[in-house]
N, C-alpha and C. Protein backbone atom coordinates (compact mmCIF):
# COMPACT_ATOMS: atom_id res chain seq x y z
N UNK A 1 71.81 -22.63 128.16
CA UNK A 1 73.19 -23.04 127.93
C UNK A 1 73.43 -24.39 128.60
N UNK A 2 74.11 -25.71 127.77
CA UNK A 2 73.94 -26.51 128.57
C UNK A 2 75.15 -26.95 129.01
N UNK A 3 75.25 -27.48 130.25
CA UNK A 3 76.40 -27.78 131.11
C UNK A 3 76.72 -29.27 131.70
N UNK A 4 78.02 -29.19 131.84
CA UNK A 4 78.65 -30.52 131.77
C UNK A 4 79.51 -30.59 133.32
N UNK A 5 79.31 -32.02 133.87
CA UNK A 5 79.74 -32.27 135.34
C UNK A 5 81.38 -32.10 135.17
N UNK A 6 82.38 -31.10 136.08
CA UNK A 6 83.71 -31.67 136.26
C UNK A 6 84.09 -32.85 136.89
N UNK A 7 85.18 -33.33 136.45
CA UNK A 7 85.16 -34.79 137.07
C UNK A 7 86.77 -34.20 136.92
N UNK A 8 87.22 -35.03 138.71
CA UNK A 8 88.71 -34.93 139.42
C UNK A 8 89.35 -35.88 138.67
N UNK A 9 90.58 -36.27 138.46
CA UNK A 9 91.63 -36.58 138.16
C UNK A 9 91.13 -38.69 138.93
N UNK A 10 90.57 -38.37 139.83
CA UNK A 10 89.95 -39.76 140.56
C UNK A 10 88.34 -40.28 139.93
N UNK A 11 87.90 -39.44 138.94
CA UNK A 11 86.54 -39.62 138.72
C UNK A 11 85.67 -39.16 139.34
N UNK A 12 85.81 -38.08 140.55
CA UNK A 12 84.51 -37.49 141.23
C UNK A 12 84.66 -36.76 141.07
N UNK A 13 82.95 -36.22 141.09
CA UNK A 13 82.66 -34.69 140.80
C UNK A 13 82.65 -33.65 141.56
N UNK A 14 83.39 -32.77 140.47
CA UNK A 14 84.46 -31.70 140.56
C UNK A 14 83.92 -30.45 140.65
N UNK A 15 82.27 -30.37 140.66
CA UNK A 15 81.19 -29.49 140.54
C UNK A 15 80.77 -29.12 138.41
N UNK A 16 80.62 -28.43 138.12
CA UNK A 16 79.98 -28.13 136.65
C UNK A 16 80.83 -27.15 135.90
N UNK A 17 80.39 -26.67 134.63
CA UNK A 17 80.88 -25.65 133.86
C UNK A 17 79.97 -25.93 132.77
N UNK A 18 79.86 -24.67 132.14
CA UNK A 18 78.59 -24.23 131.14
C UNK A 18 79.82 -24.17 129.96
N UNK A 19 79.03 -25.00 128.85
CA UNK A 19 79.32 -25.36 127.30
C UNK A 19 79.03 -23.99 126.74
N UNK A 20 80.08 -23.58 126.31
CA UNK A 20 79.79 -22.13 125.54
C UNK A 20 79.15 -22.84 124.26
N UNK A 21 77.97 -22.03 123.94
CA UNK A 21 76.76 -22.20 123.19
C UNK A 21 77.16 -22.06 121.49
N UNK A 22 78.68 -21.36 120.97
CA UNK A 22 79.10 -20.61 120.21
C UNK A 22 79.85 -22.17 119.43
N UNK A 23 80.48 -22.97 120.14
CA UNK A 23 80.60 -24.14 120.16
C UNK A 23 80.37 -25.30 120.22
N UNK A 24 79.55 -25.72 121.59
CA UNK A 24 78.67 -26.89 121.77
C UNK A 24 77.02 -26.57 121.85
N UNK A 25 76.36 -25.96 121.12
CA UNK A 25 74.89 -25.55 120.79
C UNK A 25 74.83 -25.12 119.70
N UNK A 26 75.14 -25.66 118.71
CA UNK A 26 74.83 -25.76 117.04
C UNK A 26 74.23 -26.36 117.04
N UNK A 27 73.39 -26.27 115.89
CA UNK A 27 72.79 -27.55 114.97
C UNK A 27 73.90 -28.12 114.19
N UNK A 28 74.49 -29.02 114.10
CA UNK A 28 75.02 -30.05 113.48
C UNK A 28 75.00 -30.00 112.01
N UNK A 29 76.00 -29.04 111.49
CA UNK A 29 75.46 -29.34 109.73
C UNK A 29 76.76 -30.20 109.19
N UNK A 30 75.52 -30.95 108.84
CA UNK A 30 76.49 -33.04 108.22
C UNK A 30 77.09 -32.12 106.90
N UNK A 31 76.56 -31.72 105.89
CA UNK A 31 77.34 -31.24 104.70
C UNK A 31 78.70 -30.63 104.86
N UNK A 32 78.68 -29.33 106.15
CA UNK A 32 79.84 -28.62 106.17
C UNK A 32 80.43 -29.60 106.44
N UNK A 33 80.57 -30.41 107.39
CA UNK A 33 81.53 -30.93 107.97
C UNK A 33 82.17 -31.87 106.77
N UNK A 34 81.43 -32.71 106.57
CA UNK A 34 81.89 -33.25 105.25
C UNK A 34 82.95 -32.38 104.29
N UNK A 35 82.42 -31.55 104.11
CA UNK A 35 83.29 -30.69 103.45
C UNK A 35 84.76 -30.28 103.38
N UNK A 36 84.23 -30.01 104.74
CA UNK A 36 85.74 -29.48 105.64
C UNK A 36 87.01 -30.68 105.88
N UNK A 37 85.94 -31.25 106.34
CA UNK A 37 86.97 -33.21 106.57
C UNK A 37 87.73 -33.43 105.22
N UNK A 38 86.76 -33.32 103.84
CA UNK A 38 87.50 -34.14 102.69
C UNK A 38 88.64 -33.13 102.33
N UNK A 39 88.20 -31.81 102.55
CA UNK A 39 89.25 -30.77 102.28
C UNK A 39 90.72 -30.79 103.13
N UNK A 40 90.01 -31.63 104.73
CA UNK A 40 91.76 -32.03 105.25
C UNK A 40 92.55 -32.90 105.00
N UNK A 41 91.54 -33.74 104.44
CA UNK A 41 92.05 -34.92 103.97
C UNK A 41 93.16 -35.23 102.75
N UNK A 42 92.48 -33.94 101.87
CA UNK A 42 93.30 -33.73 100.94
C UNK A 42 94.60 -33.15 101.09
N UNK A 43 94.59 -31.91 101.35
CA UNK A 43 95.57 -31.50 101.80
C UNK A 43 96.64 -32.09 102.68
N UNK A 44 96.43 -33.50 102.77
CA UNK A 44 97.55 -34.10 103.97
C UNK A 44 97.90 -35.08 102.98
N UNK A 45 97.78 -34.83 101.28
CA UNK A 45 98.37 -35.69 100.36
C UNK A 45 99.65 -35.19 100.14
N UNK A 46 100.53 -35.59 99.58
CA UNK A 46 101.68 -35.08 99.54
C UNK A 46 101.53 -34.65 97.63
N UNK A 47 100.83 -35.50 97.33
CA UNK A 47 101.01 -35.43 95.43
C UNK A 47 102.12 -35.49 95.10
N UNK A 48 103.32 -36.50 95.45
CA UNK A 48 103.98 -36.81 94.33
C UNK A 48 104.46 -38.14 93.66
N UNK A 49 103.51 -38.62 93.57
CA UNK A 49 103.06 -39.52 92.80
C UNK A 49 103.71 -39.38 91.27
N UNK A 50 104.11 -40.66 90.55
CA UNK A 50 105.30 -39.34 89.21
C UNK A 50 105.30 -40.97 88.34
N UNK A 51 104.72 -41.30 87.30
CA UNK A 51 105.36 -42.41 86.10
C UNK A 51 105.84 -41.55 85.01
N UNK A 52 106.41 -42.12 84.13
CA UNK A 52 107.14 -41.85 83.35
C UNK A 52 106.73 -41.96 81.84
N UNK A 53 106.57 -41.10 80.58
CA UNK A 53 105.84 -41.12 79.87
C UNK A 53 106.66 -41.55 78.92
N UNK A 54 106.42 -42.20 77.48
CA UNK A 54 107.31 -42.62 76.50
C UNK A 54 108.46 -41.91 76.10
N UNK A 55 108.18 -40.45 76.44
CA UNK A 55 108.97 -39.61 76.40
C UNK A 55 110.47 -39.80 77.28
N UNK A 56 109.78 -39.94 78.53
CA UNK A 56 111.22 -39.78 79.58
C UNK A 56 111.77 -41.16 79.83
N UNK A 57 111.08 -42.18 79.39
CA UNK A 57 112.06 -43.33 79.58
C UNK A 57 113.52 -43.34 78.58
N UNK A 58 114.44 -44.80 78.70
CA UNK A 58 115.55 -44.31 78.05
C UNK A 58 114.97 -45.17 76.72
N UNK A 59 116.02 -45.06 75.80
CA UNK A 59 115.74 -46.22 74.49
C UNK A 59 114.56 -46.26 73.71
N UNK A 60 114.72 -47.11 72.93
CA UNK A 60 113.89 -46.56 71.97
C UNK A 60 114.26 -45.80 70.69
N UNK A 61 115.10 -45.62 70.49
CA UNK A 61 115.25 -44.39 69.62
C UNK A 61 115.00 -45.44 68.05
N UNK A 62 115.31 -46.54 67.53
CA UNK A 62 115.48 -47.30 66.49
C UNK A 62 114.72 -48.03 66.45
N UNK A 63 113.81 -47.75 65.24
CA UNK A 63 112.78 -48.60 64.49
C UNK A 63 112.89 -49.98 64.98
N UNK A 64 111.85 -50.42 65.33
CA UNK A 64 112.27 -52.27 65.99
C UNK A 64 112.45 -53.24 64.79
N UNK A 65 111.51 -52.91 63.64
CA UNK A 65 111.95 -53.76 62.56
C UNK A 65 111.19 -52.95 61.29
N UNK A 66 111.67 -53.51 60.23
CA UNK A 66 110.96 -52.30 59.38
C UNK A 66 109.26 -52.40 59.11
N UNK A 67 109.42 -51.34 58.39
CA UNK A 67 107.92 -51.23 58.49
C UNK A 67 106.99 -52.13 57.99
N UNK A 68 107.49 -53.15 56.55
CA UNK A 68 106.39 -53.97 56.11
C UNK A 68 107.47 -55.45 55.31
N UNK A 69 106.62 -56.20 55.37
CA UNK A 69 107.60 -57.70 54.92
C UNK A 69 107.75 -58.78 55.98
N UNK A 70 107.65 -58.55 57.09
CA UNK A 70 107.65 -59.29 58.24
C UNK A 70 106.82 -60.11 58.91
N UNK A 71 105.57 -59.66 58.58
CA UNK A 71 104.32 -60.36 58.67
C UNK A 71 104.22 -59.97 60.29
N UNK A 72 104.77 -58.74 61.00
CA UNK A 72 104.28 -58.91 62.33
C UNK A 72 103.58 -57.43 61.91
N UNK A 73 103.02 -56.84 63.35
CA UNK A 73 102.46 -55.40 62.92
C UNK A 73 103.72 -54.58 63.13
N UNK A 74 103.36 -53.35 62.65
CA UNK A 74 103.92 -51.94 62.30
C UNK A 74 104.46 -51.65 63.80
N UNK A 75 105.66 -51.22 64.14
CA UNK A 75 106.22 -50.75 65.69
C UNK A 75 106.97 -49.87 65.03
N UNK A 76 106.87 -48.55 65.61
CA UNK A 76 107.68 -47.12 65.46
C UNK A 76 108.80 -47.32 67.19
N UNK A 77 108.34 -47.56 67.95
CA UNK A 77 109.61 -47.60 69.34
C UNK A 77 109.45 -48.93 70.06
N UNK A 78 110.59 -49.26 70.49
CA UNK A 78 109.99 -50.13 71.86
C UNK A 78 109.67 -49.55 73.36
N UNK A 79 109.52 -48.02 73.35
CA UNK A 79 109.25 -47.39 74.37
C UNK A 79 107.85 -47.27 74.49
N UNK A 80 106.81 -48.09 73.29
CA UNK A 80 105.41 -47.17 73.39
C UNK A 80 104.68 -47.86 74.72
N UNK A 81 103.95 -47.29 75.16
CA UNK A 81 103.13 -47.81 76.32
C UNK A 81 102.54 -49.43 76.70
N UNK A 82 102.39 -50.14 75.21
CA UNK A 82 102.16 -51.65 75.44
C UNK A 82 103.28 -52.55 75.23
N UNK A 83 104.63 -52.10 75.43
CA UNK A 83 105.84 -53.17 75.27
C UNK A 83 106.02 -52.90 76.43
N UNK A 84 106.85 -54.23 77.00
CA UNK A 84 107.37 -53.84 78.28
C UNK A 84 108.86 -53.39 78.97
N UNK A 85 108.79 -52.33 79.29
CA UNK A 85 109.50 -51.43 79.58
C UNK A 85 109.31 -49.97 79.13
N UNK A 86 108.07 -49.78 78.73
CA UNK A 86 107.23 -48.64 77.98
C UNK A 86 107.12 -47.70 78.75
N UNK A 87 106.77 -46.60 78.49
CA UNK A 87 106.47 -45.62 78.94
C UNK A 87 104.88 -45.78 79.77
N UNK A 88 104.29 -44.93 80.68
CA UNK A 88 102.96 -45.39 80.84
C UNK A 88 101.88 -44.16 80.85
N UNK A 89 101.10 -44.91 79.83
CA UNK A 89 99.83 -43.61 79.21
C UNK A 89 99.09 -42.93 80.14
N UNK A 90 98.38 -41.89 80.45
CA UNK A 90 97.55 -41.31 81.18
C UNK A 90 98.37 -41.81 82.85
N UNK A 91 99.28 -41.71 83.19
CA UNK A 91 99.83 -42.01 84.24
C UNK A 91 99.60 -40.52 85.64
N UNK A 92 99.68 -41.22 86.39
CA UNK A 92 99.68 -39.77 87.09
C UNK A 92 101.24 -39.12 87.14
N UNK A 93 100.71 -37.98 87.68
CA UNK A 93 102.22 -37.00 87.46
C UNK A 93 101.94 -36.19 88.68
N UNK A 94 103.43 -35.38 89.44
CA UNK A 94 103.42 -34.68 90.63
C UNK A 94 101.75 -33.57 90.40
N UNK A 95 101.05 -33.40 91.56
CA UNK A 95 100.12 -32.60 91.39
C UNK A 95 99.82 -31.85 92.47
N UNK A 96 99.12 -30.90 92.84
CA UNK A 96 98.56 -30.50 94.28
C UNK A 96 97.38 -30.52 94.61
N UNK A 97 96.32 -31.57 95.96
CA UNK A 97 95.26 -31.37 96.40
C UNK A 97 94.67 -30.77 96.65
N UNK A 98 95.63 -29.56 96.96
CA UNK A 98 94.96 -28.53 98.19
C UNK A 98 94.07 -28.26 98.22
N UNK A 99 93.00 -28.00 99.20
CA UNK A 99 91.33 -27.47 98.68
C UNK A 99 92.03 -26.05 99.91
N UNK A 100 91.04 -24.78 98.94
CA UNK A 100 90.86 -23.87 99.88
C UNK A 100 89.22 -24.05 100.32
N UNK A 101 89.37 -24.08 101.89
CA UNK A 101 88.45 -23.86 102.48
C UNK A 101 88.15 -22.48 103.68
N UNK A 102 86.67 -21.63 103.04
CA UNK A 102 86.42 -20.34 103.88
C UNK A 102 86.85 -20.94 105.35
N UNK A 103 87.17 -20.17 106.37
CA UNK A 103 87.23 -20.17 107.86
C UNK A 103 86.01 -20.01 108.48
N UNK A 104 84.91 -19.34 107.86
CA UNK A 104 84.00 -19.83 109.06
C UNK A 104 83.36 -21.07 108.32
N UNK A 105 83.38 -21.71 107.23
CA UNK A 105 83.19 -23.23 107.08
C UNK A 105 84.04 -24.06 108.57
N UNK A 106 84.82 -23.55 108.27
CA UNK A 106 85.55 -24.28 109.13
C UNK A 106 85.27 -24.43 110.89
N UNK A 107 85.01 -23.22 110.64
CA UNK A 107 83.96 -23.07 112.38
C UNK A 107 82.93 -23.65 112.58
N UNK A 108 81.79 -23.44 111.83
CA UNK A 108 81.10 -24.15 111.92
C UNK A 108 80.98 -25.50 111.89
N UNK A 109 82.27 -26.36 111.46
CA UNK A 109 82.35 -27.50 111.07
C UNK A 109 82.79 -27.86 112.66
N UNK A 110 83.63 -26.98 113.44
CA UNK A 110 84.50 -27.63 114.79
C UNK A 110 83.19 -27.39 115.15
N UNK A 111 82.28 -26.59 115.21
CA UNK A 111 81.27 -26.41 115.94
C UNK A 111 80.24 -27.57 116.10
N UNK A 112 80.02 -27.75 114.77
CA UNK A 112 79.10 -28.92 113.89
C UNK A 112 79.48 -30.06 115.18
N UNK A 113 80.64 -30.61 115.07
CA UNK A 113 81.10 -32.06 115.55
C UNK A 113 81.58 -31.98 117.51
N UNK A 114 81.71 -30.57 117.86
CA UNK A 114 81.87 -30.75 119.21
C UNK A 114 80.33 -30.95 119.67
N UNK A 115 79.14 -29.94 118.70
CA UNK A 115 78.25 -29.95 119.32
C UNK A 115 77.57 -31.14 119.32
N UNK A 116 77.86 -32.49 118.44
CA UNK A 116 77.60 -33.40 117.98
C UNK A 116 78.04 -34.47 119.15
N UNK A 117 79.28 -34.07 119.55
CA UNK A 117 79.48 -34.99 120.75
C UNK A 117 79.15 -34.59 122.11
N UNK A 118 78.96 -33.17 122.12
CA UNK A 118 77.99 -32.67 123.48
C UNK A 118 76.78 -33.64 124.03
N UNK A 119 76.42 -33.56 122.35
CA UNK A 119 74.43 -33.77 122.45
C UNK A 119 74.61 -35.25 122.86
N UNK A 120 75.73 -35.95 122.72
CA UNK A 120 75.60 -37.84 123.15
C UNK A 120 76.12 -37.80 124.02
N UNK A 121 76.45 -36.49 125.19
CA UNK A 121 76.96 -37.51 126.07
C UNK A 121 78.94 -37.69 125.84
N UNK A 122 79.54 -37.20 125.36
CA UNK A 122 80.78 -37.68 124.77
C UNK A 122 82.03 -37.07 125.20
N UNK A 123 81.56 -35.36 125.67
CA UNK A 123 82.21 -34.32 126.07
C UNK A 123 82.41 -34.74 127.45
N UNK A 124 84.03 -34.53 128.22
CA UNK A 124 84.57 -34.85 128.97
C UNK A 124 85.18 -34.06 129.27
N UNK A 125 85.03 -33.13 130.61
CA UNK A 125 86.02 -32.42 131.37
C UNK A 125 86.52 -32.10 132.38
N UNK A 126 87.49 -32.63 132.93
CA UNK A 126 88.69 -32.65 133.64
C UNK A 126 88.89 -31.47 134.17
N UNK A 127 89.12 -31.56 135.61
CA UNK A 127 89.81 -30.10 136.37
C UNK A 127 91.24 -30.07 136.38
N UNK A 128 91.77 -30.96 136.59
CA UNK A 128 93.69 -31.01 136.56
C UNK A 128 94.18 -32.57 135.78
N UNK A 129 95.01 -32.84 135.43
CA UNK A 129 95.46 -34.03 134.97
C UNK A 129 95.96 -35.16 136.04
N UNK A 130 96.61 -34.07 137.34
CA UNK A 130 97.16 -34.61 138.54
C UNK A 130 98.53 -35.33 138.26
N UNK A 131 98.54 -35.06 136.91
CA UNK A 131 100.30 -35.58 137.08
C UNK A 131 101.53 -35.26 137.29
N UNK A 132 102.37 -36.15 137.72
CA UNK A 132 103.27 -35.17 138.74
C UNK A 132 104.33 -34.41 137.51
N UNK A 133 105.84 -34.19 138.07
CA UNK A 133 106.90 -33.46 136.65
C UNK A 133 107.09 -34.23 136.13
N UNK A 134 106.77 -35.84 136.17
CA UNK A 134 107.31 -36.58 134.52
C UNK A 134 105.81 -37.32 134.12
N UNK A 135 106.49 -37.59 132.93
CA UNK A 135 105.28 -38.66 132.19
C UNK A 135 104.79 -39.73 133.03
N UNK A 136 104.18 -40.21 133.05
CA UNK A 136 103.27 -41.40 133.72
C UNK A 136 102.60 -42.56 132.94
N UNK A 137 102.48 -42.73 132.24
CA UNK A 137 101.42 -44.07 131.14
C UNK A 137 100.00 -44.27 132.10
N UNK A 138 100.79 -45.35 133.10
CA UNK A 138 100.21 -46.15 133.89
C UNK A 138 99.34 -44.96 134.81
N UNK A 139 99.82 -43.79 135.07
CA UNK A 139 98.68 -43.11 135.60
C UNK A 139 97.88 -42.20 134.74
N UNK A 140 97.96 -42.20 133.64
CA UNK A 140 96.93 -42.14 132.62
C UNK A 140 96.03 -42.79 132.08
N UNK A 141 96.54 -44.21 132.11
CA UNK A 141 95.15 -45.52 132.35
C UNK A 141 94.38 -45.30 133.11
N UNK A 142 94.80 -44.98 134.50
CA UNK A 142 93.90 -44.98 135.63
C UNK A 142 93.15 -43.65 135.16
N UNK A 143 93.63 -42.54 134.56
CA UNK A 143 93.07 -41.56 134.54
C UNK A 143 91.59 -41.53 133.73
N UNK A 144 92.06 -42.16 132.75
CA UNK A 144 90.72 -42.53 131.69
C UNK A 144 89.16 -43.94 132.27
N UNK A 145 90.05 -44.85 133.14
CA UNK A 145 89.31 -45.58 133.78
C UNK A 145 88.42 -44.48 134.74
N UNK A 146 89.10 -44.17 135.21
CA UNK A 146 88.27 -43.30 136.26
C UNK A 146 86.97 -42.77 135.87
N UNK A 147 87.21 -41.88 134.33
CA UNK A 147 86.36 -41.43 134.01
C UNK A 147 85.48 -41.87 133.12
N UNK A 148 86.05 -43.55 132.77
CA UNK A 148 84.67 -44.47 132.56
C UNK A 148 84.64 -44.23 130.58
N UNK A 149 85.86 -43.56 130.17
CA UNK A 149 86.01 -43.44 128.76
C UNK A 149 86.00 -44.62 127.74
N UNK A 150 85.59 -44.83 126.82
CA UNK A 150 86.40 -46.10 126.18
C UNK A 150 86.18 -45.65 124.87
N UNK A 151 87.05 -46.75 124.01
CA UNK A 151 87.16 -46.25 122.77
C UNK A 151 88.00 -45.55 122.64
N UNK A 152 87.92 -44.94 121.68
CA UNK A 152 88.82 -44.16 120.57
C UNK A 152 88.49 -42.88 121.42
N UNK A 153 89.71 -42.30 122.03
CA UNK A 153 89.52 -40.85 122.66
C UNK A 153 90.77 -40.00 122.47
N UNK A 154 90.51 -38.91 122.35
CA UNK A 154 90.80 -37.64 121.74
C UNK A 154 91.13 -36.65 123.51
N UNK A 155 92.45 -36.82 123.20
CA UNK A 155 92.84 -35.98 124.45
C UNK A 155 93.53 -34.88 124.15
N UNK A 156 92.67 -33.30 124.73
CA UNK A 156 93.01 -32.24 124.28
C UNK A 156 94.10 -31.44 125.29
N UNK A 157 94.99 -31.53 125.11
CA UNK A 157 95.83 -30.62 126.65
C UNK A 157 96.24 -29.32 125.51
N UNK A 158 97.78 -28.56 126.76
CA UNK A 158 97.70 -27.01 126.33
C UNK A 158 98.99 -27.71 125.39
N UNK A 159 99.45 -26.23 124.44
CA UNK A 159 100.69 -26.90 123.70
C UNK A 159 101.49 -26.91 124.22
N UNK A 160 102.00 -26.39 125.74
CA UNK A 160 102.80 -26.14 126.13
C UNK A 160 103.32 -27.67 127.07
N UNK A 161 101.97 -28.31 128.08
CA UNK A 161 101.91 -29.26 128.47
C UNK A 161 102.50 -30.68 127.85
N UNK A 162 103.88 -30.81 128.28
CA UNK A 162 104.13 -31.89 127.71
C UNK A 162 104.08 -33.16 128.58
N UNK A 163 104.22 -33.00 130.00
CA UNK A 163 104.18 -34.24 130.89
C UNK A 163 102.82 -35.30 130.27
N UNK A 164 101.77 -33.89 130.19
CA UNK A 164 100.14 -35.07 129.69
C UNK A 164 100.45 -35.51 128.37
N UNK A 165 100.99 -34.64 127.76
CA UNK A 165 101.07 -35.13 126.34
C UNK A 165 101.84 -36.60 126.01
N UNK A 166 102.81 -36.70 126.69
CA UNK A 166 104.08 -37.48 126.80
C UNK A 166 103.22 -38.71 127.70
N UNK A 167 102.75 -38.51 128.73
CA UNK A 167 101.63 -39.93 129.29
C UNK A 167 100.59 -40.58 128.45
N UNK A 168 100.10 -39.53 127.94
CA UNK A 168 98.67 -40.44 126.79
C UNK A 168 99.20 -40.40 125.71
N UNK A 169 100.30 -40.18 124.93
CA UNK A 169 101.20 -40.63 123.66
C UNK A 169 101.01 -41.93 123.18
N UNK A 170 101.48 -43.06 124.47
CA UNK A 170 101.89 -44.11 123.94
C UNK A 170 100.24 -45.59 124.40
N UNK A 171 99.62 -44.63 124.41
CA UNK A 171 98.25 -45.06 124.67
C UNK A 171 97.53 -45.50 122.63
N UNK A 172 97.50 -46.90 122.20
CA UNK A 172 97.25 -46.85 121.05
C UNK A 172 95.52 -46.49 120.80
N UNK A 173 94.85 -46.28 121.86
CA UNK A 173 92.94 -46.01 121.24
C UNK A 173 93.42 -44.44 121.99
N UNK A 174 94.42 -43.52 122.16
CA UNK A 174 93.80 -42.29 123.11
C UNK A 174 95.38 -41.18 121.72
N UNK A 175 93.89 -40.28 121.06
CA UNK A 175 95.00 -39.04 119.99
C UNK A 175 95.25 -38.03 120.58
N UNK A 176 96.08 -37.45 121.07
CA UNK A 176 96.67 -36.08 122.05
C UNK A 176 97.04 -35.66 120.89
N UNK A 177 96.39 -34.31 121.46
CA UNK A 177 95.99 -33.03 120.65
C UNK A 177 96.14 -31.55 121.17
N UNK A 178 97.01 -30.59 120.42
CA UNK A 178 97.29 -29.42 121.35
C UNK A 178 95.87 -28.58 120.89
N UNK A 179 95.44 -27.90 122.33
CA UNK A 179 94.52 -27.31 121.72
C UNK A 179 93.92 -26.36 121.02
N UNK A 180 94.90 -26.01 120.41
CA UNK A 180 95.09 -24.66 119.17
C UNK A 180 95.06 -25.32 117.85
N UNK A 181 95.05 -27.44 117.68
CA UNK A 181 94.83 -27.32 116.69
C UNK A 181 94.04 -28.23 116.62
N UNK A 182 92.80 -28.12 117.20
CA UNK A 182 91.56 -28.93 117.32
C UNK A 182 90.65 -28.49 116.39
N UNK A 183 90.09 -29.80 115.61
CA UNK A 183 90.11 -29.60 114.52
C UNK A 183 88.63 -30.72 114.27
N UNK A 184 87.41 -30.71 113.35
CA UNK A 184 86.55 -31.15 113.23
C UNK A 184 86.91 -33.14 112.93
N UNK A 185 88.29 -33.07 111.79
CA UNK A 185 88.32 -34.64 111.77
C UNK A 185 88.73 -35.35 112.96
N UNK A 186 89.54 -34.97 113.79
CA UNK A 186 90.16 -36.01 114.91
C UNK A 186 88.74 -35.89 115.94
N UNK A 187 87.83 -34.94 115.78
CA UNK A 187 86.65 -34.97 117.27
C UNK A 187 85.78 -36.28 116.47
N UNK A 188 85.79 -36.33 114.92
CA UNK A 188 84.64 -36.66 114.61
C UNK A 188 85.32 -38.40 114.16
N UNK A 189 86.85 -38.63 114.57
CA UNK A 189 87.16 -39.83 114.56
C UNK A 189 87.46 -40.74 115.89
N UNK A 190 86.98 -39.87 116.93
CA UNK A 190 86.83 -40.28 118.40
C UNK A 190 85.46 -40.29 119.42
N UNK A 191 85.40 -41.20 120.01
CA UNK A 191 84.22 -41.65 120.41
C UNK A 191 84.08 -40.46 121.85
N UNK A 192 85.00 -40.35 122.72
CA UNK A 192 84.88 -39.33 123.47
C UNK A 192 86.19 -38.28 123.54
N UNK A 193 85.69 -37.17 123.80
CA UNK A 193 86.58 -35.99 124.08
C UNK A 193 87.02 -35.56 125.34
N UNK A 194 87.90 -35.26 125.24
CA UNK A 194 88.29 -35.17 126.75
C UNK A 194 89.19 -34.10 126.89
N UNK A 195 88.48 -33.16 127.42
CA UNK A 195 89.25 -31.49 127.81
C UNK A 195 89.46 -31.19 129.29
N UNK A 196 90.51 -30.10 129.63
CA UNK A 196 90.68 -29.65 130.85
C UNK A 196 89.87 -28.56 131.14
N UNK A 197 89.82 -27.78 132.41
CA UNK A 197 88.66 -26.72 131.82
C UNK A 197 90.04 -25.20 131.64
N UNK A 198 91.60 -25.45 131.43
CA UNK A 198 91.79 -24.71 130.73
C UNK A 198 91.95 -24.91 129.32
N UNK A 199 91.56 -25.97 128.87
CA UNK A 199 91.40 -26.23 126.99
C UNK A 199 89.84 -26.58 126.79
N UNK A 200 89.10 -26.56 127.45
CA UNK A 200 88.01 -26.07 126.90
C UNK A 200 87.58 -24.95 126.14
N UNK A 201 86.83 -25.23 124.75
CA UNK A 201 86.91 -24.17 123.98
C UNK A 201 86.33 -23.17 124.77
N UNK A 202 86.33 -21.85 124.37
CA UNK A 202 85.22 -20.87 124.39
C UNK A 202 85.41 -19.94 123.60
N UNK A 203 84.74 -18.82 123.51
CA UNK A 203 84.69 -17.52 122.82
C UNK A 203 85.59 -16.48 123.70
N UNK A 204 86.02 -16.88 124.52
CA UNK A 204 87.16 -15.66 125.50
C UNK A 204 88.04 -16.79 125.51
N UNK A 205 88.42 -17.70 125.05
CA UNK A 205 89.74 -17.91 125.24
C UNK A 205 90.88 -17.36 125.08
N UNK A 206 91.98 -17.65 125.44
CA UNK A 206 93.25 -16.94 125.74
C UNK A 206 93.92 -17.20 124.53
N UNK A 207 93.89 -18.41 124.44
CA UNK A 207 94.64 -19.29 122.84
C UNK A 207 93.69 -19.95 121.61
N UNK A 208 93.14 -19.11 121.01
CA UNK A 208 92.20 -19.24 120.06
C UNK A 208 92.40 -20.86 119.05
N UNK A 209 91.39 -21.62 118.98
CA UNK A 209 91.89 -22.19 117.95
C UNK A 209 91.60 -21.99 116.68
N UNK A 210 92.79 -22.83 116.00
CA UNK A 210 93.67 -22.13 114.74
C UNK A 210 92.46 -22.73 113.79
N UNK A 211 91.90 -22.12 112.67
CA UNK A 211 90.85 -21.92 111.41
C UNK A 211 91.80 -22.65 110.28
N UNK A 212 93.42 -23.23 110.24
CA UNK A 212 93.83 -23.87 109.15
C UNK A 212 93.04 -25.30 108.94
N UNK A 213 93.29 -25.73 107.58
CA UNK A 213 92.67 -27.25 107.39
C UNK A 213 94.02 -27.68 106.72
């Protein structure tokens, strides 16, 4: 089982904790995850997207000129799709993305990408946040310096925790994340992760995370 150094709120170590294996000791499968990702992706479309077909525009109703003697071509509306103010052909119309995706795809996929950032090195965990009853910014910089993070990082607190949440908010490279809805795309769009060791996943956790996409 492999295990990862705690690191204090100052950057020193805080002693260890063992990577539940159920989570961070997969093999890495690139397909699921793929899968799972395009399936969230979708689902965070709204589909309503809407043109208007010759049908639902207004006007139109009277022959534009008659049918022959004129020397131009034949026109039945001025609503058809190549005049302008036409209706528009093959247009899209309201629709729904949704992909259903199985739940243990989906496990395996959080599994896939935590274990993915285990294996580099990427996984980050924290014994306390150390912040006091209000938000802080500026001692959340220090917090991430400390621990030598950079990049694009993914900060997991509880849902309940809003002081941390409310400090690394307004941080534009750091995504706060409750940890019930940790999820394969935001681990696998951040360079390091960064958990407490009460939001560290495991298999006995108290607050399971949630299998929606």
């Amino acid at each position: 089982m492999a295990s990862v150094t705690v690191k204090s709120a100052a950057g020193t170590d805080a002693g260890t904790v063992d990577l539940d294996a159920a989570y961070f000791g997969v093999q890495p499968n690139v397909p699921v995850m793929h899968q799972v990702v395009t399936a969230q992706l979708a689902n965070r479309r709204s589909g309503t997207q809407s043109t208007k077909t010759r049908a639902e525009v207004s006007g139109g109703g009277a022959k534009p000129w008659k049918q022959k003697g004129t020397g131009r071509a034949r026109q039945g509306s001025t609503r058809a799709p190549h005049w302008q103010g036409g209706g528009v052909a093959l247009g899209p119309k309201p629709r729904s993305y949704k992909q259903r995706t199985p739940k243990k795809m989906i496990r395996l996929a959080l599994a896939s990408a935590l274990s993915d950032r285990a294996n580099e090195g990427q996984v980050v965990v924290v014994d306390r946040w150390g912040f006091d009853e209000t938000p802080n910014t500026k001692a959340a910089v220090a917090l991430l310096s400390a621990l030598g993070v950079t990049g694009k990082v993914l900060v997991v607190v509880r849902p309940d925790d809003v002081v941390a949440a409310k400090s690394f908010r307004n941080l534009p490279d750091v995504h706060v994340l409750p940890s019930n809805e940790l999820n394969a795309y935001d681990i696998l769009c951040s360079d390091h992760v960064v958990f407490t060791s009460e939001t560290l996943p495991t298999t006995a956790a108290t607050t399971p995370v949630e299998v929606t996409v």
